[in-house]
C-alpha atoms as a PDB file:
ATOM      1  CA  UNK A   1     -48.925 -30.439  47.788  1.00  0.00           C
ATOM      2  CA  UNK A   2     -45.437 -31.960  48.314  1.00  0.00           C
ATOM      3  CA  UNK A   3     -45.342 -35.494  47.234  1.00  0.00           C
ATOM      4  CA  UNK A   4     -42.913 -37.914  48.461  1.00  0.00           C
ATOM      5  CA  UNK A   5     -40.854 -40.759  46.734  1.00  0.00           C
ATOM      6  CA  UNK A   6     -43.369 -43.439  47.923  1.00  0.00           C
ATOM      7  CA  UNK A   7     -46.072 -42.060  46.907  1.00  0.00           C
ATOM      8  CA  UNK A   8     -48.541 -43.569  44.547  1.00  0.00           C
ATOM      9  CA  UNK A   9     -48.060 -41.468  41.895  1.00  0.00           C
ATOM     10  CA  UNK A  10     -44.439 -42.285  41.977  1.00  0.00           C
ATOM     11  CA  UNK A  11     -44.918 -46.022  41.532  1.00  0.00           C
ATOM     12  CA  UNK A  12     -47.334 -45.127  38.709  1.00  0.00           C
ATOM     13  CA  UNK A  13     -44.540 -42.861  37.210  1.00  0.00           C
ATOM     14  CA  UNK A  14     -41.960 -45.039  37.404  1.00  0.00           C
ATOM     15  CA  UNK A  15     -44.091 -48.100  35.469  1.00  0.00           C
ATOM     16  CA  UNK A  16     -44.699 -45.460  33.053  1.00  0.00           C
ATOM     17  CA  UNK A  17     -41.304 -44.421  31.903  1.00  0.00           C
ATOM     18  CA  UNK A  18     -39.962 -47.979  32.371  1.00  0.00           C
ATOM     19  CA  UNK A  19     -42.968 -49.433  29.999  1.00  0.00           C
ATOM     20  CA  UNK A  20     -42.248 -46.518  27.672  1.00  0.00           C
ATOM     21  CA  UNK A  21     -38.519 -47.259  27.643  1.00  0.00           C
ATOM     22  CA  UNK A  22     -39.499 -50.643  26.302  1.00  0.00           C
ATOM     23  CA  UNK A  23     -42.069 -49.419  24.281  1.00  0.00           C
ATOM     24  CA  UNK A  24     -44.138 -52.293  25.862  1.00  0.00           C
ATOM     25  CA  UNK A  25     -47.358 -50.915  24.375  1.00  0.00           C
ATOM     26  CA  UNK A  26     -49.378 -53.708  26.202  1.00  0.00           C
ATOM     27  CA  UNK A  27     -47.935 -53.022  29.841  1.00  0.00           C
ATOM     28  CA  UNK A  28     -48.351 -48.978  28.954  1.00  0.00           C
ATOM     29  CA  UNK A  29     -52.731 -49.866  27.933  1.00  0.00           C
ATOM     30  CA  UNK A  30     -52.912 -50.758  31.591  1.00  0.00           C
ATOM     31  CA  UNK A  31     -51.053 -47.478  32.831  1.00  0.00           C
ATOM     32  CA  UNK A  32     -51.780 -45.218  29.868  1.00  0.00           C
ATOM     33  CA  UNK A  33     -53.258 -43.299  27.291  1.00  0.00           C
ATOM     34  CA  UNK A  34     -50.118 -41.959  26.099  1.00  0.00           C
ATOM     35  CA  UNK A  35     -46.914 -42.784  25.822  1.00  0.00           C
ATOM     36  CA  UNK A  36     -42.921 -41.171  25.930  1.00  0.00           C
ATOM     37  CA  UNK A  37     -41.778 -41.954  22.214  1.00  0.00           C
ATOM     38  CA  UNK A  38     -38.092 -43.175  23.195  1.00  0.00           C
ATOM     39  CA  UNK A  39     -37.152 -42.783  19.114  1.00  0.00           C
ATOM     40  CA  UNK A  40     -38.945 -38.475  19.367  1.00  0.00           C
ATOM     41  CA  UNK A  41     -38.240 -37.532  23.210  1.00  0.00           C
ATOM     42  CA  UNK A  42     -35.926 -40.436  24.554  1.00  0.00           C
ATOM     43  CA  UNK A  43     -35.903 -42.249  27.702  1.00  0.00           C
ATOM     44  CA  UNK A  44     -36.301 -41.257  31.358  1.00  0.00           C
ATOM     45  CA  UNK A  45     -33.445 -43.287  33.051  1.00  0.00           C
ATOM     46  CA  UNK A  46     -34.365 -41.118  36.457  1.00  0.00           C
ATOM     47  CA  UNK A  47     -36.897 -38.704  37.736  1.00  0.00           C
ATOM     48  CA  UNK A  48     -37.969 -36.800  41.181  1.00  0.00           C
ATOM     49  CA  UNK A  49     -41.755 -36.162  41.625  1.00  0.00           C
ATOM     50  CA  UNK A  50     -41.392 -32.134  42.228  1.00  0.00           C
ATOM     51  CA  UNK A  51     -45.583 -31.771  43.453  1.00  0.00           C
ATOM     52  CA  UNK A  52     -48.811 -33.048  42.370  1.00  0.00           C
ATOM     53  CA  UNK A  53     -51.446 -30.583  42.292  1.00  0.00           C
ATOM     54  CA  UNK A  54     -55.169 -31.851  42.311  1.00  0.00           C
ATOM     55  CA  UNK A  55     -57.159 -30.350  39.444  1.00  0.00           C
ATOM     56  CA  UNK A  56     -60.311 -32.439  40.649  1.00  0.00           C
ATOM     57  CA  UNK A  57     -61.466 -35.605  42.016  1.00  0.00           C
ATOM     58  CA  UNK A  58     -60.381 -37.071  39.065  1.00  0.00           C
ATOM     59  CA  UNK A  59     -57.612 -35.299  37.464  1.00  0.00           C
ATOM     60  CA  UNK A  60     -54.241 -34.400  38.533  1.00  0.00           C
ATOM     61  CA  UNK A  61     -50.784 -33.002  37.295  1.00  0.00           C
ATOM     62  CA  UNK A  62     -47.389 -34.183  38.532  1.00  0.00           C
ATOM     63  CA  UNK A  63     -44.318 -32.229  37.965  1.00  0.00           C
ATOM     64  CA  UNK A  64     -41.245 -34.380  37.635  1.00  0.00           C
ATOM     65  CA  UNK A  65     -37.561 -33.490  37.374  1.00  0.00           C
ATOM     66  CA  UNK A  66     -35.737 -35.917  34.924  1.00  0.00           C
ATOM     67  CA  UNK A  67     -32.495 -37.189  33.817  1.00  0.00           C
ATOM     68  CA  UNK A  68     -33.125 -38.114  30.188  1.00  0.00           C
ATOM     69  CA  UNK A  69     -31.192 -39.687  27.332  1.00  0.00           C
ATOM     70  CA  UNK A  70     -31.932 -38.210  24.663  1.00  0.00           C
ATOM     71  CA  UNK A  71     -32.129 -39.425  20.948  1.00  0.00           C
ATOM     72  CA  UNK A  72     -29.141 -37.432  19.992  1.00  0.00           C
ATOM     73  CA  UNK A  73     -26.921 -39.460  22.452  1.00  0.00           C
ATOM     74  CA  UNK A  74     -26.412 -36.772  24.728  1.00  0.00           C
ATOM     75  CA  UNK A  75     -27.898 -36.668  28.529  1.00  0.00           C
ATOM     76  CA  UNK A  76     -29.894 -34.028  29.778  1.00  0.00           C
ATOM     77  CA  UNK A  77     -32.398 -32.758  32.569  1.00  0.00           C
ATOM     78  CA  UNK A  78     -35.674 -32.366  31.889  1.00  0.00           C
ATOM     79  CA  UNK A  79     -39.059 -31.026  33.193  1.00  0.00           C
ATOM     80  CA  UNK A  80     -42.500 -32.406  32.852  1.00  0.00           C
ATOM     81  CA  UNK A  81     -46.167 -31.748  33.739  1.00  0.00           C
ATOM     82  CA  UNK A  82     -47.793 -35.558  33.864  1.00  0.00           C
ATOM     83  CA  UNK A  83     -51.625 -35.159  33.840  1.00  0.00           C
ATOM     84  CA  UNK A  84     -53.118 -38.411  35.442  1.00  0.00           C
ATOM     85  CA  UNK A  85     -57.016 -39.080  35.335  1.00  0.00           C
ATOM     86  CA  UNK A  86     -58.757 -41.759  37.029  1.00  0.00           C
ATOM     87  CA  UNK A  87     -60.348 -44.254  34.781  1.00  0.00           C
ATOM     88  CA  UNK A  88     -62.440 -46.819  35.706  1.00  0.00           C
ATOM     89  CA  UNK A  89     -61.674 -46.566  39.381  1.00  0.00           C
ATOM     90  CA  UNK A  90     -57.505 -46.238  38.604  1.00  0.00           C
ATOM     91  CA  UNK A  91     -54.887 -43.544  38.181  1.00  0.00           C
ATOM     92  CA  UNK A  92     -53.647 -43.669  33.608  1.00  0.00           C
ATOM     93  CA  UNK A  93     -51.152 -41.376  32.177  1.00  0.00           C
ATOM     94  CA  UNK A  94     -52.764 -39.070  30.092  1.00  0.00           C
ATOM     95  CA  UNK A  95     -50.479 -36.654  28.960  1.00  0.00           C
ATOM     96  CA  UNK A  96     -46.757 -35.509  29.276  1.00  0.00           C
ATOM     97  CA  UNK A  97     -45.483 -31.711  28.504  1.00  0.00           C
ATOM     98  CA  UNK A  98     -42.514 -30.155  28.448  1.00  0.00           C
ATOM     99  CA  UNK A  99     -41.780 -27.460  30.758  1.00  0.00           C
ATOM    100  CA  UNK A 100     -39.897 -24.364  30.339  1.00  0.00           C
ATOM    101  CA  UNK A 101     -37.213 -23.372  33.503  1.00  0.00           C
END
């Protein structure tokens, strides 16, 4: 399923990498189970939602493009799976893989 920029899952997304950015760890407890190290994997200064596929009712995977700055210094583009479960009635974060090109 295409997603588009408004969707849900991009608002959800987009708290995500911003909380993680800050490594606000009490903003990312309401949005997550995990979070994107900025000091191991960097920090996701853009990102377009590629699909979300439905595993379940309560489980699905986003696949985001990203523009990422990187520990090193350097920029670079990135792609992630972002498994979401619902928890207690809302969408969390639960995981965030690399993916190969």
């Amino acid at each position: 399923m295409q997603a588009c920029s408004g969707s849900a899952e991009h608002a959800l997304l987009t708290q995500f990498f911003a909380a993680s950015r800050l490594r606000d760890l009490t903003a990312l407890q309401q949005i997550a189970t995990t979070r994107f190290e900025p000091r191991e994997r960097g920090t996701v200064l853009d990102f377009r939602l590629v699909d979300v596929r439905h595993a379940s009712g309560d489980l699905k995977t986003a696949t985001v493009d990203a523009t990422v700055h990187l520990p090193s210094g350097e920029i670079a583009s990135r792609r992630f799976d972002v498994t979401m479960r619902r928890v207690g009635g809302r969408w969390m974060v639960e995981a965030v893989a690399d993916v190969n090109r």
